[in-house]
C-alpha atoms as a PDB file:
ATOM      1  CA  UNK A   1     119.141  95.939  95.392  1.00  0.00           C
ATOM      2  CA  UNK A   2     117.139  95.466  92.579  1.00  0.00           C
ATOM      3  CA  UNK A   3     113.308  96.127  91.964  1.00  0.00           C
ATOM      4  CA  UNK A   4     110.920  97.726  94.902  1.00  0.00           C
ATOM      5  CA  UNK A   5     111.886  96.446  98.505  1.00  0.00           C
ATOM      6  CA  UNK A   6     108.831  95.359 100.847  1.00  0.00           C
ATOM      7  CA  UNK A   7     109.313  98.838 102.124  1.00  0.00           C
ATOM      8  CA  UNK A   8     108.605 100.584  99.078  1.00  0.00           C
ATOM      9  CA  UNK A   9     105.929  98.332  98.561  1.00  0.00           C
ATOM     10  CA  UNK A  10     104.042  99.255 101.812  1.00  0.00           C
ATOM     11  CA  UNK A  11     104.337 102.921 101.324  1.00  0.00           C
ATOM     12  CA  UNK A  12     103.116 102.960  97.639  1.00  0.00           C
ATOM     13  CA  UNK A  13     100.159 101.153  99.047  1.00  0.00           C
ATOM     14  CA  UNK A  14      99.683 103.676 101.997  1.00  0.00           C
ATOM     15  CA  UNK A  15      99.234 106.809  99.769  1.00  0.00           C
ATOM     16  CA  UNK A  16      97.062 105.163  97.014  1.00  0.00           C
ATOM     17  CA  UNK A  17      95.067 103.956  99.918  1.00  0.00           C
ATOM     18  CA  UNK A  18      95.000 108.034 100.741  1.00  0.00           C
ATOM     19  CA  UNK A  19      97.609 106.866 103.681  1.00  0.00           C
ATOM     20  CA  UNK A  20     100.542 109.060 103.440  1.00  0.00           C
ATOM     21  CA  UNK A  21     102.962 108.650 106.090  1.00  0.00           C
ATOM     22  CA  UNK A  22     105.997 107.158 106.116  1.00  0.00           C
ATOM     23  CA  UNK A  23     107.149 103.577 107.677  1.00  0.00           C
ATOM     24  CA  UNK A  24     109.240 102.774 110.448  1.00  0.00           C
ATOM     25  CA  UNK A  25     110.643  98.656 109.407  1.00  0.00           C
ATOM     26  CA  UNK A  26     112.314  96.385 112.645  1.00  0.00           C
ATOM     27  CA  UNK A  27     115.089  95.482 109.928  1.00  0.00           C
ATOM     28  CA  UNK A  28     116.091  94.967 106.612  1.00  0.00           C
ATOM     29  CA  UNK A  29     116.274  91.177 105.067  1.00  0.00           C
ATOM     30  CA  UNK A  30     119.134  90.603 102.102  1.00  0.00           C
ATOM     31  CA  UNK A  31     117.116  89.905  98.620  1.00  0.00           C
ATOM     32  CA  UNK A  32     115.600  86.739  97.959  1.00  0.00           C
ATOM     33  CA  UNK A  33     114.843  86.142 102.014  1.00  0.00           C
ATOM     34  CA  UNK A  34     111.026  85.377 102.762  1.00  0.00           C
ATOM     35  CA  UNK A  35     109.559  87.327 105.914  1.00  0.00           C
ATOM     36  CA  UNK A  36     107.021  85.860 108.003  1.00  0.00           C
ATOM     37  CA  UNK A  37     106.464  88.363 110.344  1.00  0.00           C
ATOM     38  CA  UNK A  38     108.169  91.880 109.581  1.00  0.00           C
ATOM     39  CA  UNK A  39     106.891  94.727 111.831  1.00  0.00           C
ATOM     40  CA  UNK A  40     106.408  98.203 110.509  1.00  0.00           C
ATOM     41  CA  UNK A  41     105.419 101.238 112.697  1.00  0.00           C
ATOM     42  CA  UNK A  42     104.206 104.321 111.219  1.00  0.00           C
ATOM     43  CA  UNK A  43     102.822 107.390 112.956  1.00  0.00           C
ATOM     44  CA  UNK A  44      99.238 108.737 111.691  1.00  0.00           C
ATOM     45  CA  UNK A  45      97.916 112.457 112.778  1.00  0.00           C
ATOM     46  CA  UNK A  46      94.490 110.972 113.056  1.00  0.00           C
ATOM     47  CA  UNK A  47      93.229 107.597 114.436  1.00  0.00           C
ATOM     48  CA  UNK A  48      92.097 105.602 111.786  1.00  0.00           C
ATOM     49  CA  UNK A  49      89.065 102.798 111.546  1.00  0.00           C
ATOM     50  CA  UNK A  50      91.989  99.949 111.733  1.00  0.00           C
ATOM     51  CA  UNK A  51      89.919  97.571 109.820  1.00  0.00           C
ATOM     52  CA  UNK A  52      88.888 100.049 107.123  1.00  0.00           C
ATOM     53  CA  UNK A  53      92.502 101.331 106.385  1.00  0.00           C
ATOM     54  CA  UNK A  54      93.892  97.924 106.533  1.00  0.00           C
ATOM     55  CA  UNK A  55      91.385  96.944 103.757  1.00  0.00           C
ATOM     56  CA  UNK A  56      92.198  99.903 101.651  1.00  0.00           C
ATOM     57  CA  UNK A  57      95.896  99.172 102.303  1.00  0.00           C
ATOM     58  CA  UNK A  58      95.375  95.840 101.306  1.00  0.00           C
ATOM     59  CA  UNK A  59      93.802  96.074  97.789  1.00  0.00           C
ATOM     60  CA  UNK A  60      96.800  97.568  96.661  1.00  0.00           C
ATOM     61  CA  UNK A  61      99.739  95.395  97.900  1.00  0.00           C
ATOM     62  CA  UNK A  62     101.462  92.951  95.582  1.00  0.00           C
ATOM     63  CA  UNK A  63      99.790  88.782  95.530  1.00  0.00           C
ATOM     64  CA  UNK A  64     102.884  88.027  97.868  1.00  0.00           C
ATOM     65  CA  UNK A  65     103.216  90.441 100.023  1.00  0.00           C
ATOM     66  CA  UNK A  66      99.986  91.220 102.572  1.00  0.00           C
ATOM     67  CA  UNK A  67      99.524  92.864 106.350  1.00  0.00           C
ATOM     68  CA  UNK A  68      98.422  90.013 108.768  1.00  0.00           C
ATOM     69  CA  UNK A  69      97.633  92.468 111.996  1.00  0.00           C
ATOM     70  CA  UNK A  70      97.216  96.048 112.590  1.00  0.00           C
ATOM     71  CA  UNK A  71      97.128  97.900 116.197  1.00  0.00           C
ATOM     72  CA  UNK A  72      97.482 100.723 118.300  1.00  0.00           C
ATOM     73  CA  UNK A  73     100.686 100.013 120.736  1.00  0.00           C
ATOM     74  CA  UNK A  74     102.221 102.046 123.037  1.00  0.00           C
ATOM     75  CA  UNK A  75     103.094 105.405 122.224  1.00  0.00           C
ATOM     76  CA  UNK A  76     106.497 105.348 122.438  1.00  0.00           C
ATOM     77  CA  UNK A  77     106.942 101.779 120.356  1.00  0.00           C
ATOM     78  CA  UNK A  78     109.023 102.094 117.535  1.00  0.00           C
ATOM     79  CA  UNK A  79     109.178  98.638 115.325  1.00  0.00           C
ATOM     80  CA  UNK A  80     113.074  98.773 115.651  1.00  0.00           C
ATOM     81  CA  UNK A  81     114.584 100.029 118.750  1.00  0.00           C
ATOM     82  CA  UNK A  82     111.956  98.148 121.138  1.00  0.00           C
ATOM     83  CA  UNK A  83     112.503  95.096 119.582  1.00  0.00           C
ATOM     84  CA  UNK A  84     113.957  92.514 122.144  1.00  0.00           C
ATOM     85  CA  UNK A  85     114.781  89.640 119.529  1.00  0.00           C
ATOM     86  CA  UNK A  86     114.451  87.998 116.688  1.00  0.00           C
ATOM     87  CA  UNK A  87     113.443  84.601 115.364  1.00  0.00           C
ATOM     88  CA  UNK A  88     114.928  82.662 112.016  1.00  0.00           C
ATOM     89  CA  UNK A  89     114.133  79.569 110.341  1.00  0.00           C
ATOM     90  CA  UNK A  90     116.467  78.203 107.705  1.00  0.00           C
ATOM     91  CA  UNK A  91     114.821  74.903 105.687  1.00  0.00           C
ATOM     92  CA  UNK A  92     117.309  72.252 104.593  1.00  0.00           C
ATOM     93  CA  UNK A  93     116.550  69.176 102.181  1.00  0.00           C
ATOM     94  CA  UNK A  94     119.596  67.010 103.551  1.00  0.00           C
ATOM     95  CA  UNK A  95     118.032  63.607 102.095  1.00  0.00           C
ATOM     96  CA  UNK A  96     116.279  62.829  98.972  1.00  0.00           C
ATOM     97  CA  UNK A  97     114.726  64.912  96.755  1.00  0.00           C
ATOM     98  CA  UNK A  98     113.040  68.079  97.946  1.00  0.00           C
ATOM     99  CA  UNK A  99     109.592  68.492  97.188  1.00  0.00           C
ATOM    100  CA  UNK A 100     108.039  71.165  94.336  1.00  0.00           C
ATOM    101  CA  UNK A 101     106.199  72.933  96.736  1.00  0.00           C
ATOM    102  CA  UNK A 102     109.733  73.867  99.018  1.00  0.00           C
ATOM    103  CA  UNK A 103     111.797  73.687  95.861  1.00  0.00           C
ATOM    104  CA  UNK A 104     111.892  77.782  95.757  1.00  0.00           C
ATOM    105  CA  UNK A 105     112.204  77.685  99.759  1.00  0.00           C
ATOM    106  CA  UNK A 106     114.510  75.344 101.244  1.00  0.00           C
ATOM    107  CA  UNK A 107     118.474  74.823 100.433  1.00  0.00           C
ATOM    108  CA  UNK A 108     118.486  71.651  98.247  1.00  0.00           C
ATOM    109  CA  UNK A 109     121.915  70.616 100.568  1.00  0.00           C
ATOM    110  CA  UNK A 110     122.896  67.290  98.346  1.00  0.00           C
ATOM    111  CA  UNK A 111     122.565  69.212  95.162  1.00  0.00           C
ATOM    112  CA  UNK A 112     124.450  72.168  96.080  1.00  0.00           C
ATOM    113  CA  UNK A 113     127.507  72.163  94.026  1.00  0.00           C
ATOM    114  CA  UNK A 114     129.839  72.912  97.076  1.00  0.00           C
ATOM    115  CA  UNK A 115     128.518  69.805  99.338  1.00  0.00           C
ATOM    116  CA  UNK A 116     127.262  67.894  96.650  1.00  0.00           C
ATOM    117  CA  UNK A 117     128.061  63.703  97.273  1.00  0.00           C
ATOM    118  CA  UNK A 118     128.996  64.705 100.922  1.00  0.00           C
ATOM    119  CA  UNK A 119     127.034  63.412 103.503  1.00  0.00           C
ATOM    120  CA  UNK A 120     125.830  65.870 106.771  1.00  0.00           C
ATOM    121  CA  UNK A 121     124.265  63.801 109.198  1.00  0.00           C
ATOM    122  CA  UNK A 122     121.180  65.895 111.288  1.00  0.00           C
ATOM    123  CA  UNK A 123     122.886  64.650 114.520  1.00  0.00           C
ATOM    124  CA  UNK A 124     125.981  66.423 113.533  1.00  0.00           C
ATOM    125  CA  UNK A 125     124.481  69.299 112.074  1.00  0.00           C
ATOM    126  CA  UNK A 126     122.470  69.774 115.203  1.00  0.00           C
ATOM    127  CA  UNK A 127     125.562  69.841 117.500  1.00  0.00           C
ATOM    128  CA  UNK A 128     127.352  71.556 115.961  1.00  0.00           C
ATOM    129  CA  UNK A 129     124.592  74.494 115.377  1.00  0.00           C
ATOM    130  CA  UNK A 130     124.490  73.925 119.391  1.00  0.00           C
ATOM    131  CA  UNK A 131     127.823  74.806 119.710  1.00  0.00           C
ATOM    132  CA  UNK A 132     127.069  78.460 119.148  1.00  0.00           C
ATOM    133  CA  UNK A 133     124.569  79.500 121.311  1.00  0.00           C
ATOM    134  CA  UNK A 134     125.982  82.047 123.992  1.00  0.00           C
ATOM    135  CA  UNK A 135     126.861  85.868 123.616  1.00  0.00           C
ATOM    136  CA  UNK A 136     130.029  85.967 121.337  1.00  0.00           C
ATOM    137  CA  UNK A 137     131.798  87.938 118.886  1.00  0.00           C
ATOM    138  CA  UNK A 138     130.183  86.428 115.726  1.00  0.00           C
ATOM    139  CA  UNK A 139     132.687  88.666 113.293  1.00  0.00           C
ATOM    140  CA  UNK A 140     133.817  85.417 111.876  1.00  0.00           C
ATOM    141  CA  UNK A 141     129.815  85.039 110.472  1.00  0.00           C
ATOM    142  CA  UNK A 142     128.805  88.370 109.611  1.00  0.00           C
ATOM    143  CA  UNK A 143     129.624  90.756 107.322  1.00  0.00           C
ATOM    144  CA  UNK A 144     131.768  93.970 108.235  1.00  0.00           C
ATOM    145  CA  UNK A 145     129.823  96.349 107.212  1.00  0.00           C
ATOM    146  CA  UNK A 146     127.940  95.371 110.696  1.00  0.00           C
ATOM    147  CA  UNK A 147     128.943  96.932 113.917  1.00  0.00           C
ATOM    148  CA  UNK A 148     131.191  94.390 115.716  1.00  0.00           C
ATOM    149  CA  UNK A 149     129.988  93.521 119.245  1.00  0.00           C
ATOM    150  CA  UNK A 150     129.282  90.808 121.216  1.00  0.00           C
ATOM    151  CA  UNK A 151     125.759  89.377 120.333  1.00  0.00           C
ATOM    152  CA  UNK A 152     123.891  86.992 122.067  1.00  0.00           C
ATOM    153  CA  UNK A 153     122.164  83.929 120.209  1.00  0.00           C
ATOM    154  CA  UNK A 154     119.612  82.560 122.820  1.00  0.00           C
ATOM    155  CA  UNK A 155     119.248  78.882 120.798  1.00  0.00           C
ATOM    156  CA  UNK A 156     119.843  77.073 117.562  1.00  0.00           C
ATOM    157  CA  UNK A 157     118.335  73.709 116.739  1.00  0.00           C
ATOM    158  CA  UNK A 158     117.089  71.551 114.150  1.00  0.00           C
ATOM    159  CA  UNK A 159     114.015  70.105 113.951  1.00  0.00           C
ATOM    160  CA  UNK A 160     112.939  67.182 110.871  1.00  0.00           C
ATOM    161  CA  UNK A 161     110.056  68.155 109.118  1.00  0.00           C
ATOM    162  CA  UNK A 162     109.575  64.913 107.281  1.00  0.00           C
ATOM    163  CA  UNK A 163     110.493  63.463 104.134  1.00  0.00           C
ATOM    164  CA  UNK A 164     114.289  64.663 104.432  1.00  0.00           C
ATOM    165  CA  UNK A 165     113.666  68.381 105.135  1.00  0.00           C
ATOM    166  CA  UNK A 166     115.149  69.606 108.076  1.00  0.00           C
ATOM    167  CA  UNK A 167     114.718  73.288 109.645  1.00  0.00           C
ATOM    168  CA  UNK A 168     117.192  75.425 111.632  1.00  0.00           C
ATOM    169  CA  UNK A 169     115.594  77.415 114.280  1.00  0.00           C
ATOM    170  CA  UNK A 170     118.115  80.563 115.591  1.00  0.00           C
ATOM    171  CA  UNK A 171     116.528  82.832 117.768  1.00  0.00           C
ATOM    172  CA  UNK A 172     118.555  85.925 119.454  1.00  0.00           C
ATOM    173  CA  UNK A 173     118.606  89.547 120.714  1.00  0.00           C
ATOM    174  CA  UNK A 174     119.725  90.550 117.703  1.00  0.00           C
ATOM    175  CA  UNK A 175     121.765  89.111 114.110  1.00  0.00           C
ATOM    176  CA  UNK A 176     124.565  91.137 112.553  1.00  0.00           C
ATOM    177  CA  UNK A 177     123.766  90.987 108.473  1.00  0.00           C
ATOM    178  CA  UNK A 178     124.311  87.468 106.848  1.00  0.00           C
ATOM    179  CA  UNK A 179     124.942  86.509 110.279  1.00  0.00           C
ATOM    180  CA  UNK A 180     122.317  83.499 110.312  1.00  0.00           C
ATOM    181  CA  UNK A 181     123.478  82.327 107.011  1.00  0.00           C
ATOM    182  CA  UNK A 182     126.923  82.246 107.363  1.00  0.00           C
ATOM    183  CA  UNK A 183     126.036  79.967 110.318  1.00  0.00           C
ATOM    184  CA  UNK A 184     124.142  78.070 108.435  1.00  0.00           C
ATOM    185  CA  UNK A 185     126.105  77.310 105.691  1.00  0.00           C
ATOM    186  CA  UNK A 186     129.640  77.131 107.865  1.00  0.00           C
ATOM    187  CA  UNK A 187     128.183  74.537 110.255  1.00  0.00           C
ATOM    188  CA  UNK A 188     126.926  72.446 106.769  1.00  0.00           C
ATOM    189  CA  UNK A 189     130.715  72.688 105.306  1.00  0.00           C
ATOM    190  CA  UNK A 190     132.227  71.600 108.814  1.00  0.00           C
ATOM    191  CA  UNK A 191     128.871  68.574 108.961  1.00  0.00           C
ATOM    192  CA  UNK A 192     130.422  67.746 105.668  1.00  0.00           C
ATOM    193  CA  UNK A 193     133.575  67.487 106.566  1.00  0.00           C
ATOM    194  CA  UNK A 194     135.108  70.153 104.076  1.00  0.00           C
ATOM    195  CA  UNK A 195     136.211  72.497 106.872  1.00  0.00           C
ATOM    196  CA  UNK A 196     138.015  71.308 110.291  1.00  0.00           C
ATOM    197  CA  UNK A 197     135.751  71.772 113.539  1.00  0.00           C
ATOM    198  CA  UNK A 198     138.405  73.184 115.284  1.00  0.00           C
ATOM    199  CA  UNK A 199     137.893  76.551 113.267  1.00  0.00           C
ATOM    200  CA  UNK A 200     134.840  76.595 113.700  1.00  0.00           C
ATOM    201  CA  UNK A 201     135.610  76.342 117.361  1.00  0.00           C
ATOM    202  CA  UNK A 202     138.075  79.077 116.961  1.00  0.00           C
ATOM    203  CA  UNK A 203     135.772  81.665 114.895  1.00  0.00           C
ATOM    204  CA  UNK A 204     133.262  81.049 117.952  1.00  0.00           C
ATOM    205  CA  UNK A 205     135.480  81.283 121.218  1.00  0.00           C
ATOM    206  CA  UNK A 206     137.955  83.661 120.012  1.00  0.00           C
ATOM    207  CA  UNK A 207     136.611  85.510 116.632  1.00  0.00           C
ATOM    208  CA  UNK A 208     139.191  83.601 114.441  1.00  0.00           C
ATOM    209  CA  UNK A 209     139.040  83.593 110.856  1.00  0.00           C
ATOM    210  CA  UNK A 210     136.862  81.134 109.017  1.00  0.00           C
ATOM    211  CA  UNK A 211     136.150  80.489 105.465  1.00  0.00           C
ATOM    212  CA  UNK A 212     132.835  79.409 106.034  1.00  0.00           C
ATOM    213  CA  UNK A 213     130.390  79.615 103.564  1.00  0.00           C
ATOM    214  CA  UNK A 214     127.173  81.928 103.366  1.00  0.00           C
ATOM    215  CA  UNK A 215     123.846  79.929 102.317  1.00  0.00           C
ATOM    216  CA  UNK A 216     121.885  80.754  99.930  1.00  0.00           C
ATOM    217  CA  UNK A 217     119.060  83.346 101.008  1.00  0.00           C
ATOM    218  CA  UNK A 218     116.085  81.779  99.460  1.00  0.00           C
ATOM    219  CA  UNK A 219     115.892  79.193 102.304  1.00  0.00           C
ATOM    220  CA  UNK A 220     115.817  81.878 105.139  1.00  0.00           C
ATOM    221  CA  UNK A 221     112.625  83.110 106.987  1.00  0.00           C
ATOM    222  CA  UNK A 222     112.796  85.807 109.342  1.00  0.00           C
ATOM    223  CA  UNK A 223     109.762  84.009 111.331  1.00  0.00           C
ATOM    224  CA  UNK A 224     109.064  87.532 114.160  1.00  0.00           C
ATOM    225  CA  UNK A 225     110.210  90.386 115.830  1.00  0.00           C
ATOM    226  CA  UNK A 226     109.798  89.787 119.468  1.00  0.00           C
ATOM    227  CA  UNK A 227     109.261  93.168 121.745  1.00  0.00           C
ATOM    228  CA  UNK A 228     108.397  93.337 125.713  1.00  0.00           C
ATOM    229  CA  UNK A 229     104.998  92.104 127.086  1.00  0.00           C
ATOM    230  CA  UNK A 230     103.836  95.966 127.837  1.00  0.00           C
ATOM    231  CA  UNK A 231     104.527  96.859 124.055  1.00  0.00           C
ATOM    232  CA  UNK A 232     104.382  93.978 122.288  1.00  0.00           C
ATOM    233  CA  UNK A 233     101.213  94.739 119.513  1.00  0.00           C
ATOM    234  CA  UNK A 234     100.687  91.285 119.170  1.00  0.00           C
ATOM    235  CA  UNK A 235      98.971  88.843 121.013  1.00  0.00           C
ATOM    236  CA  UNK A 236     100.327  84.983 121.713  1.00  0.00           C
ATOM    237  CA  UNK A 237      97.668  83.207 119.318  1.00  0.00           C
ATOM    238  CA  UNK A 238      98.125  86.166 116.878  1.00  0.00           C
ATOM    239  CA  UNK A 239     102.147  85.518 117.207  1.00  0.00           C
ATOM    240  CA  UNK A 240     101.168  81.552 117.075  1.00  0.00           C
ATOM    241  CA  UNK A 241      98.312  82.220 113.758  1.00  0.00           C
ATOM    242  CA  UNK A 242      99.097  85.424 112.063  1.00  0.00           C
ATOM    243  CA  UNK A 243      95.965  86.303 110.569  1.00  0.00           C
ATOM    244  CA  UNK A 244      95.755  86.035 107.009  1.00  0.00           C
ATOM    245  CA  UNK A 245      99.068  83.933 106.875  1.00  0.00           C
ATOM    246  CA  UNK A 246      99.000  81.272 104.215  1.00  0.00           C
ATOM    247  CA  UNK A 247      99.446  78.231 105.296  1.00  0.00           C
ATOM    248  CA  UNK A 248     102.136  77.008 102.192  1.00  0.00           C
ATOM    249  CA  UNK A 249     105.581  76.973 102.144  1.00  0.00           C
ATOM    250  CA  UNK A 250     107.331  78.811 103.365  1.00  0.00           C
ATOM    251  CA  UNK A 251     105.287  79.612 106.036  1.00  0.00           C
ATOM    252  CA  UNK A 252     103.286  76.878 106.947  1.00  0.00           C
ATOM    253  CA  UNK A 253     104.359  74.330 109.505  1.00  0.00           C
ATOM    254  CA  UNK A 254     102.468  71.430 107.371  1.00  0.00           C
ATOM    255  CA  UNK A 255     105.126  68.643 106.781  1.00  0.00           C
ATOM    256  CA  UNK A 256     105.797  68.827 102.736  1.00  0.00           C
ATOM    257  CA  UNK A 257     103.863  66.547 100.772  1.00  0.00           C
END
């Protein structure tokens, strides 16, 4: 990986901030994949003023990168192993031309050399993306590297968010890496009729090989980390509003202009 990760980021920020401790992420996104809500826990010897260290924090964290929320949860909560899910959104342009403002955020589907002139239809897309909801071996979508095991993805749909762009909503327990893009971009090459549906049938009820395809990570959004009711530092509105959340793409639900 090239250049500082979000990780490094939020450390360097910590100890010029006079901060020093070290973070705790829920995950790891590949490069080039936006995060809406990433959780980090750390572990502090003394209770801080929350609103005074997160404006210290703040005033030296990169333009794009900024800490909506910070609390006091349980003290056994660790970002990562509490977790009980997580939620993706994947933006699609499958008609017309995408808009400036999404250009850098959204998978431009009819200019993408692989599907280019090949028409996916949303209602297709959408079933098929229904299709593979359940707990499954996904080792036909993820990368090996990953532990295989059977994972459970709790939904996947599409919704239109007007003027041809179109968003795929996974959420799960838990994704194996590239998992939600290799979903992604296999059930695009089956909507476009460049891969047979009974593979893709086979990779999900049996773990058969597939060559799928692996979409392109700048239109993935890991939207939150979900955790249990007793732990979870968030609260609904602040899971519905995230404080300090812009409210552009790729984050805002605003239909593009």
């Amino acid at each position: 990986m090239e250049g500082p990760t979000l990780q490094d980021s939020v450390e360097a920020a910590l100890r010029e901030a006079g901060v020093p401790a070290g973070v705790m992420p829920s995950g790891r996104t590949d490069r080039g994949v936006h995060a809406r809500m990433q959780v980090l826990s750390l572990r502090l010897p003394e209770a801080p003023a929350l609103e005074e260290m997160l404006g210290r924090v703040a005033r030296h964290l990169p333009p794009d990168l900024g800490i909506c929320v910070a609390k006091r949860p349980a003290p056994s909560f660790h970002a990562q192993w509490v977790a009980s899910g997580k939620s993706y959104r994947y933006r699609l342009q499958l008609e017309g031309t995408v808009s400036e403002a999404w250009r850098p955020y959204a998978l431009d589907v009819p200019r993408e050399p692989l599907l280019a002139s090949r028409e996916v239809r949303p209602e297709r897309l959408a079933e098929l993306l229904n299709h593979a909801t359940g707990t499954r071996d996904f080792i036909a979508f993820h990368e090996k590297s990953s532990p295989r095991k059977p994972r459970r993805l709790e939904s996947a749909t599409l919704h239109a968010r007007g003027s041809g762009l179109y968003e795929v909503r996974l959420e799960g327990e838990g994704f194996a890496r590239y998992q939600v893009r290799y979903l992604v971009g296999s059930a695009l090459k089956v909507a476009a009729g460049l891969l047979p549906e009974e593979h893709w049938h086979a990779a999900l009820e049996a773990a058969a090989p597939l060559e799928g395809l692996k979409a392109p990570a700048q239109g993935l959004v890991l939207w939150e980390v979900r955790y249990p009711a007793a732990v979870d530092p968030f609260s609904p509105g602040e899971r519905l509003h995230p404080p300090g959340l812009p409210g552009t793409p790729p984050f805002g639900d605003e239909a593009p202009g």
